[in-house]
Protein backbone atom coordinates (compact mmCIF):
# COMPACT_ATOMS: atom_id res chain seq x y z
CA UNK A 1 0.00 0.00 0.00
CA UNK A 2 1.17 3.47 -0.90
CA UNK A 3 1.62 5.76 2.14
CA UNK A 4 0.78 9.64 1.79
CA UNK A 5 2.76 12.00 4.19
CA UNK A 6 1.07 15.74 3.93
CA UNK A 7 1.25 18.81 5.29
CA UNK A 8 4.32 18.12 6.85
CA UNK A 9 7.66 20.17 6.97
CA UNK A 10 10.36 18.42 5.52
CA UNK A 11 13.73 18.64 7.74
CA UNK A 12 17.00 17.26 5.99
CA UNK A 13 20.94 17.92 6.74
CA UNK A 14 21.00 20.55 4.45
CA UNK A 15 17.72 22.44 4.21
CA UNK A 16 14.18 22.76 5.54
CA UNK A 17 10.74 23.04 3.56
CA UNK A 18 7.19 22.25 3.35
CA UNK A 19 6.09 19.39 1.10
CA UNK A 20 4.28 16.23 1.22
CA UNK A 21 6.03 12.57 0.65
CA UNK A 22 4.35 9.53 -1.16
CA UNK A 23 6.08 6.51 -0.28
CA UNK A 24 5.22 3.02 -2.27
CA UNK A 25 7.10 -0.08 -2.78
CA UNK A 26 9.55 0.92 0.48
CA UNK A 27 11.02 4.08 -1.33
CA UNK A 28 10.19 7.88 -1.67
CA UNK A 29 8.56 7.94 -4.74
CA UNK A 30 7.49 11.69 -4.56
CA UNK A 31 7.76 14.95 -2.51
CA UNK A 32 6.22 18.27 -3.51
CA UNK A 33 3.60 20.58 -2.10
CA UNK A 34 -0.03 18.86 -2.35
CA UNK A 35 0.55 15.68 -4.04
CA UNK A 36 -2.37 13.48 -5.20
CA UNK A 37 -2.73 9.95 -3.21
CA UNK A 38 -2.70 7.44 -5.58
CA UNK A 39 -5.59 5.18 -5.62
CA UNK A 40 -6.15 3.62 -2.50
CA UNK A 41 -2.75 5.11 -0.42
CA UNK A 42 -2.85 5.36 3.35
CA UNK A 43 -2.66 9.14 4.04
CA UNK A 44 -0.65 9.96 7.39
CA UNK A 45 -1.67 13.70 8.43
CA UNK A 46 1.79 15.65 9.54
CA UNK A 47 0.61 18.68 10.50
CA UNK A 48 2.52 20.39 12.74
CA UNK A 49 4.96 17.61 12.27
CA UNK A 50 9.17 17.83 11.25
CA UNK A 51 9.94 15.16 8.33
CA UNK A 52 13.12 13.67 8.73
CA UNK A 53 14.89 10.81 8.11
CA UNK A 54 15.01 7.93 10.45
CA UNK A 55 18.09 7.98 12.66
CA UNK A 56 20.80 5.48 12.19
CA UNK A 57 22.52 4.13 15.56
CA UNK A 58 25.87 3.37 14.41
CA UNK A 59 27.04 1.86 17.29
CA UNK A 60 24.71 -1.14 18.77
CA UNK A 61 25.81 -4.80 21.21
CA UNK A 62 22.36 -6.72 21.06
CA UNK A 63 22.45 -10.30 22.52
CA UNK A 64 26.24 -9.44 22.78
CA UNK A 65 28.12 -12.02 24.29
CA UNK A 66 30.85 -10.54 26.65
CA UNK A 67 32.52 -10.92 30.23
CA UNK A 68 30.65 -13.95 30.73
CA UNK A 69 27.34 -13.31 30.10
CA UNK A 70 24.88 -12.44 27.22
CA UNK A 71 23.39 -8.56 26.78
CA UNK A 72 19.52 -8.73 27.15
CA UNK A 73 18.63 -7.17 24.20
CA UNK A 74 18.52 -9.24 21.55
CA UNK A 75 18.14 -7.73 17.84
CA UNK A 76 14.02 -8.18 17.77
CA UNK A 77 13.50 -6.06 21.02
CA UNK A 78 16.52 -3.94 20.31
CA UNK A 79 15.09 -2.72 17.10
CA UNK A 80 11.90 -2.35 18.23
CA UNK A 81 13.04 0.03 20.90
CA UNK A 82 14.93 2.04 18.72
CA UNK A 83 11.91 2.19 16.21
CA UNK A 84 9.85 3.74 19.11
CA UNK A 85 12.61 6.57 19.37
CA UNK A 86 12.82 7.29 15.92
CA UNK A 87 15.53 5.06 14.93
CA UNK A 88 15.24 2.89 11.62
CA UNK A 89 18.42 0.87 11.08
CA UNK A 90 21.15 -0.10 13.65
CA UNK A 91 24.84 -0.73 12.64
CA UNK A 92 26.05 -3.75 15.13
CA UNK A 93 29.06 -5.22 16.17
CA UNK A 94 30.42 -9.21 14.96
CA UNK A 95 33.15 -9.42 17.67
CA UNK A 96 34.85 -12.73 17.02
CA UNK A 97 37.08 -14.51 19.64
CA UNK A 98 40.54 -14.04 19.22
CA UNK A 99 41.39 -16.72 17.10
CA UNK A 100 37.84 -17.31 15.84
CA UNK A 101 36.95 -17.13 11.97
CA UNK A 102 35.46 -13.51 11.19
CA UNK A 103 33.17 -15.22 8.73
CA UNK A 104 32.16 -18.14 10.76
CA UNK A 105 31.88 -15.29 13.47
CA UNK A 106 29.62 -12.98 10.81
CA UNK A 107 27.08 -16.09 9.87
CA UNK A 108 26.78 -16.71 13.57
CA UNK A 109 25.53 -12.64 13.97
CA UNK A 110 23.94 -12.43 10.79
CA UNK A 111 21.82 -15.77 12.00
CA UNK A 112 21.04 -13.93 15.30
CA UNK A 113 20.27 -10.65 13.42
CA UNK A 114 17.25 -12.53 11.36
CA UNK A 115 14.52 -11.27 14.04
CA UNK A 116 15.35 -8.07 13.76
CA UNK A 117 12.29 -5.12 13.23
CA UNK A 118 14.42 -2.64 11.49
CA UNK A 119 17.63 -2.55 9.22
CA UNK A 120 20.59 -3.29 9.97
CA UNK A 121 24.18 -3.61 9.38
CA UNK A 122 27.70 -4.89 11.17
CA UNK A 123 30.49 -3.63 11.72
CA UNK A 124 33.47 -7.11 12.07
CA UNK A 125 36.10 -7.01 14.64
CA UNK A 126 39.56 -8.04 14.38
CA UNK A 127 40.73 -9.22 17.40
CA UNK A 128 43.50 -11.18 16.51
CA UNK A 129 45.96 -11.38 13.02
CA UNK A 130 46.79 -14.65 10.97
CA UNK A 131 46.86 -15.12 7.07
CA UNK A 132 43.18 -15.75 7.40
CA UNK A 133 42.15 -12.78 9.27
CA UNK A 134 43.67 -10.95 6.07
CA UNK A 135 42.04 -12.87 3.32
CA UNK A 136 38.32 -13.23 5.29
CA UNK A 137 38.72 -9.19 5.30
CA UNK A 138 39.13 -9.44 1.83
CA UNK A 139 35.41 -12.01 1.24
CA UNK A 140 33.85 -10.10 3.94
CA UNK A 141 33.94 -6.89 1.82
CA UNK A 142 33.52 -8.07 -1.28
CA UNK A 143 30.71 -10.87 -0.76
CA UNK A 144 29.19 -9.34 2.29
CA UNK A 145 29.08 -5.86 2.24
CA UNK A 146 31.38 -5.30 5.20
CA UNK A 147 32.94 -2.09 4.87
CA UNK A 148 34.12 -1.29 8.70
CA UNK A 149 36.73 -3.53 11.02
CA UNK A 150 36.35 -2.36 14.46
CA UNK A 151 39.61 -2.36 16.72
CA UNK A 152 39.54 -2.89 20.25
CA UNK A 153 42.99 -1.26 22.36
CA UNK A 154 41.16 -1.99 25.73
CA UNK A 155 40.20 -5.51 27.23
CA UNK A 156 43.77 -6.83 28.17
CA UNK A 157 43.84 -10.63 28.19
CA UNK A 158 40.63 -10.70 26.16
CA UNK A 159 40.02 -9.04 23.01
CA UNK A 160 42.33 -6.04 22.98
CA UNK A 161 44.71 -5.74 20.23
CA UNK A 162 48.38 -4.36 19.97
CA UNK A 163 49.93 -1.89 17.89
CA UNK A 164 50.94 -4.01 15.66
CA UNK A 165 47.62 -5.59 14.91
CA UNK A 166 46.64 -2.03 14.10
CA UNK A 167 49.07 -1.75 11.06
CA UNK A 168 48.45 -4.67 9.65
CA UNK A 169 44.61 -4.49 9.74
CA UNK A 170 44.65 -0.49 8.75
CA UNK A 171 46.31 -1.10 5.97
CA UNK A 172 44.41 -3.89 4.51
CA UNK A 173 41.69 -1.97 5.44
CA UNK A 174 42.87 0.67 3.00
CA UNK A 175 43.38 -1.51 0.29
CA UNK A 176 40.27 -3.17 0.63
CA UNK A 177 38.18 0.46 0.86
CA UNK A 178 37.24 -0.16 4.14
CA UNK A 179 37.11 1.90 7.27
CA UNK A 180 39.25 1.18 10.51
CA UNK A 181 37.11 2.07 13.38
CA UNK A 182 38.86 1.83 17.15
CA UNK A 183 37.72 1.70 20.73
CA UNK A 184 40.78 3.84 21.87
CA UNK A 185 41.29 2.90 25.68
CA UNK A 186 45.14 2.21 26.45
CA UNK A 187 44.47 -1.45 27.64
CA UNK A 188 47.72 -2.00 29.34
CA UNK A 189 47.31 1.39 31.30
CA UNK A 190 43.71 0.23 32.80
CA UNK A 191 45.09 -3.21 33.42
CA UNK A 192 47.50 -2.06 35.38
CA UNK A 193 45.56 0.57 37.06
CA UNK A 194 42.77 -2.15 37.85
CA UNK A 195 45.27 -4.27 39.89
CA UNK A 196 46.79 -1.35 41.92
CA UNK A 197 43.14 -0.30 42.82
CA UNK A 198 41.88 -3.39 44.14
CA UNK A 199 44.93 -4.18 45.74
CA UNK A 200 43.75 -1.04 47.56
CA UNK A 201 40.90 -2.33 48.64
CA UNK A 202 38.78 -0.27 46.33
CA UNK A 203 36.44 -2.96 44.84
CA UNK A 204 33.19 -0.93 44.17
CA UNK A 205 31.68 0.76 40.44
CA UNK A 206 33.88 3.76 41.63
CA UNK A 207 36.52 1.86 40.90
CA UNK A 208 35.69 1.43 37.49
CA UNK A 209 36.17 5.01 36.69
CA UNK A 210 39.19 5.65 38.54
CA UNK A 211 40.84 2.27 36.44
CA UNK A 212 39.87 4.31 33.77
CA UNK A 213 41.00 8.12 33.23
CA UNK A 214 40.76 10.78 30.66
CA UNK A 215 44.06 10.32 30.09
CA UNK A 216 44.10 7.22 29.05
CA UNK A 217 41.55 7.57 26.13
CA UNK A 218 43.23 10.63 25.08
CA UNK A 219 46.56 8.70 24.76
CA UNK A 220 44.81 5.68 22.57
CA UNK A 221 43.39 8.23 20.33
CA UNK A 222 46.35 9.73 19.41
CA UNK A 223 48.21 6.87 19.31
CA UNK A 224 45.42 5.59 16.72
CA UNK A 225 45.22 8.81 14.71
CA UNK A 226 49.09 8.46 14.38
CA UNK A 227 49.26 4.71 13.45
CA UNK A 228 46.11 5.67 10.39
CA UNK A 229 48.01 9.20 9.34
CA UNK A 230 51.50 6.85 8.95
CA UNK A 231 49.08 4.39 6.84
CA UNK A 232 47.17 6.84 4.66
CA UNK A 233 43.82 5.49 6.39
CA UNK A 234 40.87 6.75 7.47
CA UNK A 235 39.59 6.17 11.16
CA UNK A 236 36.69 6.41 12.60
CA UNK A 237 36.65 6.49 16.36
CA UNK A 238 33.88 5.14 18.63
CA UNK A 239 32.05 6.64 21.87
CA UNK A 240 34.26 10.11 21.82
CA UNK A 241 34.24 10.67 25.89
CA UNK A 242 37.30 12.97 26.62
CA UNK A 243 38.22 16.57 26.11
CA UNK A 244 42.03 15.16 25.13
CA UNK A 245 40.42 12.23 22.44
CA UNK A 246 38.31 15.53 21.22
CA UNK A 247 40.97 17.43 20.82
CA UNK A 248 43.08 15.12 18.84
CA UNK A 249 40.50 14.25 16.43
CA UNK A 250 40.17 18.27 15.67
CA UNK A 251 44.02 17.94 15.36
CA UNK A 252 44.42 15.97 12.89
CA UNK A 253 41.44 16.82 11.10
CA UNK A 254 43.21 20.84 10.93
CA UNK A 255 45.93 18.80 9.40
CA UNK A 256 44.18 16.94 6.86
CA UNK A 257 43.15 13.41 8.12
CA UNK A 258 40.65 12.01 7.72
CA UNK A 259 39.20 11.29 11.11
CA UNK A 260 35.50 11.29 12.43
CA UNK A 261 34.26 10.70 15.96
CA UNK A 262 31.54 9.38 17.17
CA UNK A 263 29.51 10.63 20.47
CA UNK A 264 27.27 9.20 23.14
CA UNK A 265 24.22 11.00 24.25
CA UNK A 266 24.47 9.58 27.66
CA UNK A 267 28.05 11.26 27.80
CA UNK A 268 26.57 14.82 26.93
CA UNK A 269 24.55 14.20 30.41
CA UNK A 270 25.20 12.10 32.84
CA UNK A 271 29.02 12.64 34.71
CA UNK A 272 30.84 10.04 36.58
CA UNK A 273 29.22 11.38 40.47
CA UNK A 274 26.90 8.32 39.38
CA UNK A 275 29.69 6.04 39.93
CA UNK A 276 29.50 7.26 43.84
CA UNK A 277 26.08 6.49 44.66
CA UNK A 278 25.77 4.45 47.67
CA UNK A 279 23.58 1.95 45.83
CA UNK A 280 25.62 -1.22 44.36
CA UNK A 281 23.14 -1.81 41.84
CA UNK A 282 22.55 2.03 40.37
CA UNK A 283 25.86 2.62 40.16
CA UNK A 284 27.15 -0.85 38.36
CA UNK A 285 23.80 0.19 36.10
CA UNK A 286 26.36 2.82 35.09
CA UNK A 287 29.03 0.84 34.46
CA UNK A 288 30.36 1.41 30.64
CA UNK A 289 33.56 1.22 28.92
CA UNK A 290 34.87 4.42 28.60
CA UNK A 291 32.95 5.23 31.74
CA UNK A 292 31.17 8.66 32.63
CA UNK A 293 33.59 11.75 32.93
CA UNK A 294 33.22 14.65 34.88
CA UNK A 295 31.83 17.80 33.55
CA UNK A 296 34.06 19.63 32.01
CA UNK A 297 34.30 17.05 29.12
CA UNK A 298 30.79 17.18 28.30
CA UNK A 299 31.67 20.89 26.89
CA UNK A 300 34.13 19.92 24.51
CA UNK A 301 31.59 17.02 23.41
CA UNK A 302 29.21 19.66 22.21
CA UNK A 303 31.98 22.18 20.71
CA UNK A 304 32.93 19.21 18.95
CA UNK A 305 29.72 18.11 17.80
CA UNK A 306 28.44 22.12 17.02
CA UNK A 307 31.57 22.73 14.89
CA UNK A 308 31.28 19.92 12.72
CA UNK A 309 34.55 18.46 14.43
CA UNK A 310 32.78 14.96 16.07
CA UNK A 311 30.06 14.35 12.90
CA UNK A 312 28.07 10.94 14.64
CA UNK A 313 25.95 10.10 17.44
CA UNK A 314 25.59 6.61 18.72
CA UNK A 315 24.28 4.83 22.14
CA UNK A 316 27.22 1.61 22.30
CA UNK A 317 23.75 0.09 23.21
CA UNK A 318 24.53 -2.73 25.33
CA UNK A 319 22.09 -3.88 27.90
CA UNK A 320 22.75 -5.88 31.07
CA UNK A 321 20.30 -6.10 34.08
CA UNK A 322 20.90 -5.98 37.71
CA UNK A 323 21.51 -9.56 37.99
CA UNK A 324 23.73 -9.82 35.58
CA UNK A 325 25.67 -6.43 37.02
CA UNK A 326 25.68 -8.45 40.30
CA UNK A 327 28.70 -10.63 39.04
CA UNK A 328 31.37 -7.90 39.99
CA UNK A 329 29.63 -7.47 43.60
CA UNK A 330 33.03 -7.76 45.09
CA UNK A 331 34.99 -6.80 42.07
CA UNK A 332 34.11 -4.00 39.81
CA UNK A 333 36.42 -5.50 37.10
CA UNK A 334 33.87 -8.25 36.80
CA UNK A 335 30.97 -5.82 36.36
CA UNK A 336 29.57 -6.62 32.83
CA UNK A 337 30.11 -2.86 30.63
CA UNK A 338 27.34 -1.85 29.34
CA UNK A 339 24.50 0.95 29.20
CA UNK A 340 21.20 0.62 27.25
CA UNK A 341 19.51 3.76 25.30
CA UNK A 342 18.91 3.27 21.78
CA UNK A 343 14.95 4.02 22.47
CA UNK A 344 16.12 7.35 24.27
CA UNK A 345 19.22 8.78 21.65
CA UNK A 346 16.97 10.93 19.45
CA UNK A 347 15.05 12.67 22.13
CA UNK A 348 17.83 13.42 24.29
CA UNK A 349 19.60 14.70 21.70
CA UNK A 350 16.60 17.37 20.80
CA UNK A 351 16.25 18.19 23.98
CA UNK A 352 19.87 19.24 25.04
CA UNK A 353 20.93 20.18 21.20
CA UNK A 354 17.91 21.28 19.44
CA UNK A 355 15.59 23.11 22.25
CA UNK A 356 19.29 25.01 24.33
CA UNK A 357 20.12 26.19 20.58
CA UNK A 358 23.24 24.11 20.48
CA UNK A 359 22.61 22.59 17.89
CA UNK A 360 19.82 23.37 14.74
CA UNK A 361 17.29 20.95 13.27
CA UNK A 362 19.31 20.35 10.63
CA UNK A 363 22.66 19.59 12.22
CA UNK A 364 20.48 17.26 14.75
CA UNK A 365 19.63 15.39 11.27
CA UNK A 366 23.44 15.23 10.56
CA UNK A 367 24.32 13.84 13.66
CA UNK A 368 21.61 11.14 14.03
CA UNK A 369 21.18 9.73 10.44
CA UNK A 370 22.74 11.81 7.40
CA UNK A 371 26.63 11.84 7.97
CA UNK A 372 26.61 8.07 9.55
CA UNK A 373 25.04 7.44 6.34
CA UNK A 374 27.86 8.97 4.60
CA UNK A 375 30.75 7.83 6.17
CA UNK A 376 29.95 4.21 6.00
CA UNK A 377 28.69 4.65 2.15
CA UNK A 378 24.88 4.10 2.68
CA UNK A 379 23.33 7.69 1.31
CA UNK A 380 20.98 8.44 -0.20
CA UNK A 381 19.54 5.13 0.38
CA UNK A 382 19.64 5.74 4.19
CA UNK A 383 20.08 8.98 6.04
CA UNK A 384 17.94 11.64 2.87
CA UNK A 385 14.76 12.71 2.50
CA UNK A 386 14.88 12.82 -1.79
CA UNK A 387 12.91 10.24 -4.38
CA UNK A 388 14.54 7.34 -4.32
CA UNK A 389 15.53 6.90 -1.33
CA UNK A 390 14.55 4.42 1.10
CA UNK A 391 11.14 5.38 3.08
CA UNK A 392 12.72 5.50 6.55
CA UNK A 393 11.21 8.16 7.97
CA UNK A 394 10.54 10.01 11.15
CA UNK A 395 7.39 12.22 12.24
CA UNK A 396 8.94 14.23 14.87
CA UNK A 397 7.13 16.59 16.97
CA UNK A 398 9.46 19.01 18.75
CA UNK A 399 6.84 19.94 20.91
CA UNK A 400 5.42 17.19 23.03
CA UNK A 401 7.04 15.96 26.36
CA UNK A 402 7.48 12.61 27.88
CA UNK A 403 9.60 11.63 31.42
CA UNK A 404 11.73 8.57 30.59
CA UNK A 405 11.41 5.44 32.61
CA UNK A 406 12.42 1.92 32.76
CA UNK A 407 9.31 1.47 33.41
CA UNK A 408 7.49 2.49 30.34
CA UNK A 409 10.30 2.07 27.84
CA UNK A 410 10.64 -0.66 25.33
CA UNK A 411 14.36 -1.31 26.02
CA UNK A 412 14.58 -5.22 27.67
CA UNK A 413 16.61 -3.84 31.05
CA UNK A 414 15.68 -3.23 34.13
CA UNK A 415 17.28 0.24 34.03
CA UNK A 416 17.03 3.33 32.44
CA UNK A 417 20.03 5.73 32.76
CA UNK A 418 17.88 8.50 31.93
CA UNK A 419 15.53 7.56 34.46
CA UNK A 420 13.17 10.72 35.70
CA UNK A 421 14.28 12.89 33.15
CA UNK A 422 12.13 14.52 30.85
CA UNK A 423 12.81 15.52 27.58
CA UNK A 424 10.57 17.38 25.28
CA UNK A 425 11.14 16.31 21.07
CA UNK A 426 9.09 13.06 20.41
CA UNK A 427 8.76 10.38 17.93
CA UNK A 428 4.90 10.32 16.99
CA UNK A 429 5.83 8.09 14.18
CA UNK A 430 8.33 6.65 12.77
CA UNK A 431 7.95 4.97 9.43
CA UNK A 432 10.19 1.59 7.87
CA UNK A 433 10.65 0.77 4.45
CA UNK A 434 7.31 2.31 4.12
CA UNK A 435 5.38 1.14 6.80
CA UNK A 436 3.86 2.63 9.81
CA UNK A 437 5.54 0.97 12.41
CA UNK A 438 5.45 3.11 15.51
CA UNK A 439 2.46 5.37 16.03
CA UNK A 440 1.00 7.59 18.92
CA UNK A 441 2.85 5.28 21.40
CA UNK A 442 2.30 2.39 19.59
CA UNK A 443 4.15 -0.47 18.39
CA UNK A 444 3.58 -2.32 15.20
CA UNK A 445 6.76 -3.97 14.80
CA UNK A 446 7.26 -7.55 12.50
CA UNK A 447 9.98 -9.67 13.91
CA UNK A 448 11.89 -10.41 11.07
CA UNK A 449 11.40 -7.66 9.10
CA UNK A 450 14.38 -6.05 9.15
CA UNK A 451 16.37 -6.58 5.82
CA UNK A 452 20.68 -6.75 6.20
CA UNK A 453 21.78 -3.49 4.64
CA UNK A 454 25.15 -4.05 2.31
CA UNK A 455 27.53 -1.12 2.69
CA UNK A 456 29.73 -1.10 -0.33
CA UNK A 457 33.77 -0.54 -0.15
CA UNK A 458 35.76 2.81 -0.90
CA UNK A 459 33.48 5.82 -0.29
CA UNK A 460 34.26 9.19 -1.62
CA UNK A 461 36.73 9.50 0.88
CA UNK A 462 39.10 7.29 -0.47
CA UNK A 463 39.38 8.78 -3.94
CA UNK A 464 40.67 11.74 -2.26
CA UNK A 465 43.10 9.68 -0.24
CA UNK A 466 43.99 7.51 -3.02
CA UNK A 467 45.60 10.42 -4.62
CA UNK A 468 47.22 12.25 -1.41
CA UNK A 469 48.77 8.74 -0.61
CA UNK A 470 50.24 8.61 -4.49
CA UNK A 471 51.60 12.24 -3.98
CA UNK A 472 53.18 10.80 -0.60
CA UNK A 473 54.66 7.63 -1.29
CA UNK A 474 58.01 7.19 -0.47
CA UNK A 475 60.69 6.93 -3.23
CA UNK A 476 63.95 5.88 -3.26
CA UNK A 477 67.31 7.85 -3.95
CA UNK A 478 68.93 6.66 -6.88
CA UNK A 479 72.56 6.16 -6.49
CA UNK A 480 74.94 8.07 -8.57
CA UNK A 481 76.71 6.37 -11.35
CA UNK A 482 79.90 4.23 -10.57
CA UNK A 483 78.76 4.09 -6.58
């Protein structure tokens, strides 16, 4: 059935206008002012309504297994949360053991991936390097639309990798078109800071922090930007939390990398005083990997994210209830790390960006859907607003209120981080592949209706750095005559 949006006012990364959109067949198939419904169309009234399109989540862990348990989101009631927020397609994580197959490790994700309500996508990890690591990057991308290897430098003794690892994957990453993405914690600095805390007797979430600091994120992402500038690689770094990691990125980027950064809502709002709460069980519900920082870093978030010099927003949504929190009672290295809040991203977003003026409509568009789009090579099919493209779309009223609790949400956790506060910038409806599937509150989610989105190799970005890296490539003196 054809599906009729009028009267509503079109909001997209680069401009804003009034015009209605027909949708058919799971693509934009029109948009002007007062279109005709074709014969028999469903016609959505959006009145008062902003257009947009559907935010992407770049940065999902459902049914994640990790620190010996399994998240509690799987991808059916993951998706459906993040439909109720506004969100159409996630981009997930395959995280292979270290010395696991990345393909046998991508059919085992794709196969839990097949209940999922919206679109999706994965990111592979390398967490270890062998011949076969090297050519399985090479099928990956070209049979399964992998263009992304995500890098872990935290997670000693599990699936952190060294700097050596790095090279070797960035660069094959470059030659395959794909982008290296990192989780830039120095791993051997929290290892040893873990030890020296408990053998302090500090046992407790606080710890978790204090293992932890600014410092040691900052470090990682330089050391990361350095290892992809020596390369000629792009990098994309995950869950931006620090003023230093911040200002690296905008470092490099002054000198012509090619880096993009990637922010939490959660770490726009909530600081790490939540780690000293009295209450074992709120403050492990905290605990996250890199954890909450204290104020001042949330500034430098939003410069970053106002000037264009972070370009993504994502939630690292990774759910794990109290019970399953309960495991590092006695330890806090044992805590499972993890927040949930893919339902929650868009609205949080609007209502510290949008309604404090620091950020406009259109850069809130950006952040949540249009440039993740872009970077990982998925526009105009995802992340636009144009004929076309593919009818993910969100009705978002900037007016209407809700308080956020775990008690009303559609996230499977027994926590909401956001819990009391209220936040004004709603999904009334969010549409996928054409259908209605969240509507005044309610659900109308398929399981198994999300279709796997293929991301195809070498984006824009690497025809530009194809030539920089010719101009730069290292040639050898040529000896004189007779010597």
């Amino acid at each position: 059935m054809s599906l009729l949006i009028r009267g509503g006012e079109i909001v997209t990364a680069e401009r804003r206008y009034k015009a209605d959109v027909l949708c058919d067949q799971g693509a934009i198939q029109a948009i002007g002012p007062d279109l005709e419904a074709p014969s028999g169309a469903e016609i959505l009234d959006a009145g008062g309504l902003l257009v947009m399109p559907g935010g992407i989540d770049p940065h999902t862990h459902m049914e994640l297994p990790f620190m010996g348990t399994v998240a509690s989101e799987d991808f059916y009631t993951g998706t459906a949360a993040g439909l109720a927020g506004g969100n159409t397609m996630i981009i997930d994580f395959v995280i292979p053991a270290p010395g696991a197959s990345l393909l046998d490790s991508y059919k085992t994700w794709r196969g839990w991936a097949e209940k999922a309500a919206a679109d999706y996508s994965f990111h592979v990890a390398v967490t270890h390097w062998s011949d076969q690591v090297h050519e399985e990057m090479g099928i990956l991308t070209r049979d399964h639309g992998v263009n992304s290897f995500k890098h872990f430098m935290a997670y000693k003794g599990a699936i952190m990798v060294d700097d050596d690892i790095l090279l070797r994957s960035f660069t094959r990453a470059l030659e395959l078109g794909a982008i290296p993405t990192v989780h830039a914690e120095n791993g051997e600095a929290v290892a040893f800071m873990q030890k020296s805390l408990l053998a302090q007797g500090i046992t407790g979430p606080e710890g978790h922090a204090l293992s932890r600091p600014a410092s040691v994120e900052g470090e990682a992402a330089q050391r990361a930007i350095t290892i992809a500038g020596l390369i000629g690689a792009p990098l994309y770094i995950v869950h931006v939390s620090t003023e230093e990691a911040a200002q690296a990125i905008a470092r490099a980027r002054a000198a012509g990398q090619r880096v993009y950064g990637e922010v939490l809502p959660q770490q726009l709002v909530i600081d790490e005083t939540v780690y000293q709460n009295k209450d074992f069980a709120t403050a492990a519900a905290y605990v996250m990997s890199p954890p909450f920082r204290p104020k001042h870093h949330q500034k430098a978030l939003w410069a970053g994210l106002m000037s264009g010099q972070l370009q993504t927003t994502a939630t690292d949504h990774c759910a794990f209830c109290a019970p399953q929190k309960a495991a590092g009672k006695d330890n806090f290295t044992l805590i499972p790390n993890g927040t949930a809040g893919i339902e929650d991203r868009m609205s949080v977003l609007w209502h510290h960006g949008v309604s404090t003026g620091r950020l406009t409509p259109s850069e809130f568009v950006a952040i949540t859907s249009t440039n993740t789009a872009k970077i990982f090579n998925i526009h105009p099919r995802k992340g636009a607003i144009e004929i076309g493209a593919n009818a993910d779309i969100v009705l978002w009223d900037a007016s209407s209120s809700r308080t956020i609790s775990a008690k009303t949400h559609h996230q499977n956790i027994d926590f909401n981080i956001y819990e009391g506060m209220e936040v004004t910038g709603l999904a009334a409806t969010t549409i996928s592949q054409g259908k209605i599937v969240w509507h005044k509150g309610e659900l109308r989610t398929v399981k198994g209706s999300g279709r796997y989105i293929n991301r195809p190799c070498f984006p824009m970005t690497f025809e530009a750095l194809s030539k920089i890296n010719a101009a730069n490539k290292p040639v050898g003196v040529a000896l004189m005559s007779g010597q």
